[in-house]
C-alpha atoms as a PDB file:
ATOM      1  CA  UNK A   1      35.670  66.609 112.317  1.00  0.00           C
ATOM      2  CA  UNK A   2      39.350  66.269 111.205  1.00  0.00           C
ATOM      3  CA  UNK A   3      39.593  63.647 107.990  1.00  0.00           C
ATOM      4  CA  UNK A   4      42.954  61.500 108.584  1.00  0.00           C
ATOM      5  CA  UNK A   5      44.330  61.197 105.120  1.00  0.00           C
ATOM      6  CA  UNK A   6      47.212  58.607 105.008  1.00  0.00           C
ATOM      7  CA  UNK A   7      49.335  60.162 102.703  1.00  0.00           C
ATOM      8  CA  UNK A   8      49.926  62.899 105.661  1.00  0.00           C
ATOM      9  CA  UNK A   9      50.603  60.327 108.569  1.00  0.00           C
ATOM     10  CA  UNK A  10      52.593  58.079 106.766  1.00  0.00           C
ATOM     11  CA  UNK A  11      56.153  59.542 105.500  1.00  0.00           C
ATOM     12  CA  UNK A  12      58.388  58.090 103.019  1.00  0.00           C
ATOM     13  CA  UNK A  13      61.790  56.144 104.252  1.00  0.00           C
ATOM     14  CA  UNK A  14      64.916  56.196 102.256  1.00  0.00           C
ATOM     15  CA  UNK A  15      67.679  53.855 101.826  1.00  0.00           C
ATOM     16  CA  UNK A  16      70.727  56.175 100.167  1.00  0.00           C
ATOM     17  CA  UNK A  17      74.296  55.251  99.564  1.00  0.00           C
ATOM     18  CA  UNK A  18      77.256  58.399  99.964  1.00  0.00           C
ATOM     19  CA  UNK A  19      80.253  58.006  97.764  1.00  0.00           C
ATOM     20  CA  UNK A  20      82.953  60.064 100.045  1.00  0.00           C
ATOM     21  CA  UNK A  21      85.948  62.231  98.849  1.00  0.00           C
ATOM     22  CA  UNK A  22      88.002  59.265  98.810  1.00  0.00           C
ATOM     23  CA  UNK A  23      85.972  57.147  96.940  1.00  0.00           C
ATOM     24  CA  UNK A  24      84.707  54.807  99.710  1.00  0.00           C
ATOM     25  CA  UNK A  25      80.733  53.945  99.935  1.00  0.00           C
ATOM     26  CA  UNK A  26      78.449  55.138 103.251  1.00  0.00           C
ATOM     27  CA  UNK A  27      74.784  53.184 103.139  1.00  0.00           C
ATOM     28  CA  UNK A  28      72.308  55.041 105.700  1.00  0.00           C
ATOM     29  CA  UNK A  29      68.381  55.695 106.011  1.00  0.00           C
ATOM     30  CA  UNK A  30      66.511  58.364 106.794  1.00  0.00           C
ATOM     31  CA  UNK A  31      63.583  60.590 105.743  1.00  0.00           C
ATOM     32  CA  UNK A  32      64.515  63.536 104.582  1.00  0.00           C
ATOM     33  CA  UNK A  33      67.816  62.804 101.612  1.00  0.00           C
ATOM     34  CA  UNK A  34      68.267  66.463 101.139  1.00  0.00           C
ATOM     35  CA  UNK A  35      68.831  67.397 104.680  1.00  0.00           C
ATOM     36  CA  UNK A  36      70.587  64.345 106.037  1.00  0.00           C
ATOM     37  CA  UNK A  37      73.332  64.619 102.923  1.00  0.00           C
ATOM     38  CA  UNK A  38      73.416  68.770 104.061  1.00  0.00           C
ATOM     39  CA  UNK A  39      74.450  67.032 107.491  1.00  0.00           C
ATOM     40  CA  UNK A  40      76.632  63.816 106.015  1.00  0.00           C
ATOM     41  CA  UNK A  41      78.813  67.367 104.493  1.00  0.00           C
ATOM     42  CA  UNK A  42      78.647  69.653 107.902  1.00  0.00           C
ATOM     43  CA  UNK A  43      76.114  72.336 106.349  1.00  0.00           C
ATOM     44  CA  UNK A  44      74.633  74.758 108.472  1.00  0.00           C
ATOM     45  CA  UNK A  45      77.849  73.764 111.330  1.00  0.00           C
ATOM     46  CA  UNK A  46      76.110  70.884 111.667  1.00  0.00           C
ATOM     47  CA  UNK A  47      77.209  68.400 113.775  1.00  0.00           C
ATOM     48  CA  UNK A  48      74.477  66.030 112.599  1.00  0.00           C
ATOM     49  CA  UNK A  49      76.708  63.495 110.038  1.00  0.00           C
ATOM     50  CA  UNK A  50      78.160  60.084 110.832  1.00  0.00           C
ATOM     51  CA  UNK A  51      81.254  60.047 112.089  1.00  0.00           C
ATOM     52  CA  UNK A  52      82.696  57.867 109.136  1.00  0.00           C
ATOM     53  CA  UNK A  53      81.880  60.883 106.648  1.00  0.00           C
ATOM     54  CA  UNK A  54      83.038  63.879 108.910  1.00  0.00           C
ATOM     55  CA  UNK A  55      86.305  62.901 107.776  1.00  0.00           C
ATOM     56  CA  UNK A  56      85.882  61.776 104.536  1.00  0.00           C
ATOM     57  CA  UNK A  57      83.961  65.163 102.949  1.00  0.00           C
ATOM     58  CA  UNK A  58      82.594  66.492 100.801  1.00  0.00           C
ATOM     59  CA  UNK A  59      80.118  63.220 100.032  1.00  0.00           C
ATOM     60  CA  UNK A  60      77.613  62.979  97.287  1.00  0.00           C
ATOM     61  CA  UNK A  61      74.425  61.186  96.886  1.00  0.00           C
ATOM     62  CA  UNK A  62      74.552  58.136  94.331  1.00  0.00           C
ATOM     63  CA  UNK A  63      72.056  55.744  95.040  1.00  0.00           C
ATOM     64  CA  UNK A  64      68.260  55.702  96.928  1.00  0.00           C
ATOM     65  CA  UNK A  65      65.295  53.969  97.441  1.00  0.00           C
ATOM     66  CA  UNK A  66      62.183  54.399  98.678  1.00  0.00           C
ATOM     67  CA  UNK A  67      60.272  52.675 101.035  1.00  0.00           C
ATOM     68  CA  UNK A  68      57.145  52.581 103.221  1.00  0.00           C
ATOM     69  CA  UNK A  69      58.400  51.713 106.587  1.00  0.00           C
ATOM     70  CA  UNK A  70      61.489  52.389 108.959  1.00  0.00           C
ATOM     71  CA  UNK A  71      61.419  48.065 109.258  1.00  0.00           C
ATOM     72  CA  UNK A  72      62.026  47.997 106.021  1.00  0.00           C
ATOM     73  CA  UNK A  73      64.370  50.501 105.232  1.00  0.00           C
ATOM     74  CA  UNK A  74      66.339  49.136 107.811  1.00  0.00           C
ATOM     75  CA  UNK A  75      66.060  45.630 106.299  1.00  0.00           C
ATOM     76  CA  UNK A  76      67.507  47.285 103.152  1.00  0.00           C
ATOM     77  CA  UNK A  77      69.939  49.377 104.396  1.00  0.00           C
ATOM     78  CA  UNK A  78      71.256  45.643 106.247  1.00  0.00           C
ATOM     79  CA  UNK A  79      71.129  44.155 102.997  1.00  0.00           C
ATOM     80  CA  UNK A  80      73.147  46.765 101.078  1.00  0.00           C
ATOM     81  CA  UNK A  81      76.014  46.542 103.925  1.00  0.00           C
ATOM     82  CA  UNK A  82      76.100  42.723 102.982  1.00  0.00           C
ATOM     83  CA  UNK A  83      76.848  43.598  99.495  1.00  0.00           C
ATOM     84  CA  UNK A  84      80.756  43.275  98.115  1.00  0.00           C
ATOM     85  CA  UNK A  85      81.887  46.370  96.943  1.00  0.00           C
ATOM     86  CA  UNK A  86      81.563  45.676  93.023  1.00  0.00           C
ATOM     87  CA  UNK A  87      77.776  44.735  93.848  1.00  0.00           C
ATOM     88  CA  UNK A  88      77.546  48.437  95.779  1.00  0.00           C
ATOM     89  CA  UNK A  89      78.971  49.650  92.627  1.00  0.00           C
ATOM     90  CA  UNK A  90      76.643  47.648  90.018  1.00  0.00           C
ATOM     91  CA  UNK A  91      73.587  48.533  92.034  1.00  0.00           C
ATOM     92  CA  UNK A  92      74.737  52.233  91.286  1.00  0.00           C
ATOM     93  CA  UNK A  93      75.398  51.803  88.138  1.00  0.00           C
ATOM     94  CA  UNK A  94      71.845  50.158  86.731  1.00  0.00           C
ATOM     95  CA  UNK A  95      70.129  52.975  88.661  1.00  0.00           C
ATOM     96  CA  UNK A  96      71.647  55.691  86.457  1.00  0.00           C
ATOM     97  CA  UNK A  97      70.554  53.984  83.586  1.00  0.00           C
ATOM     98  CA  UNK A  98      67.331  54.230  84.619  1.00  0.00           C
END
């Protein structure tokens, strides 16, 4: 008899925000940060990133969250996009300090 833990059928989502080469903000999700920011910066000839970053590499990670679901990571990512630019930059900035 197989036990079903949920720890290994439920996976982490994460909300992440890119700052680009030229200093512009990318919000995405996924569920795997290390390999979709290889991708966002064409590791591996990857084909893989958004189309918005292609062009604007290399990119670096400066914000994520986690959460449980794809809904809500969604939700978030939504949310974020709504945000003014100074807010982007705020919600940055109190994350480093923590």
């Amino acid at each position: 008899m197989q036990e079903n833990t949920p720890s290994l059928l439920k996976s982490s989502w994460f909300v992440y925000l890119l700052r680009c080469a030229d200093n512009t903000l990318y919000t995405g999700i996924t569920t795997d940060l290390k390999r979709r920011l290889d991708e966002h910066n064409g590791e591996n000839n990857s084909n893989k990133g958004a189309r918005y970053t292609r062009h604007r590499r290399p990119v670096s990670l400066v914000y994520s969250e986690t959460l449980s679901t794809r809904a809500n990571a969604s939700q978030r990512e939504y949310a974020i996009k709504q945000l003014s630019r100074k807010a982007k930059e705020q919600l940055i900035s109190a994350s480093s300090r923590l």
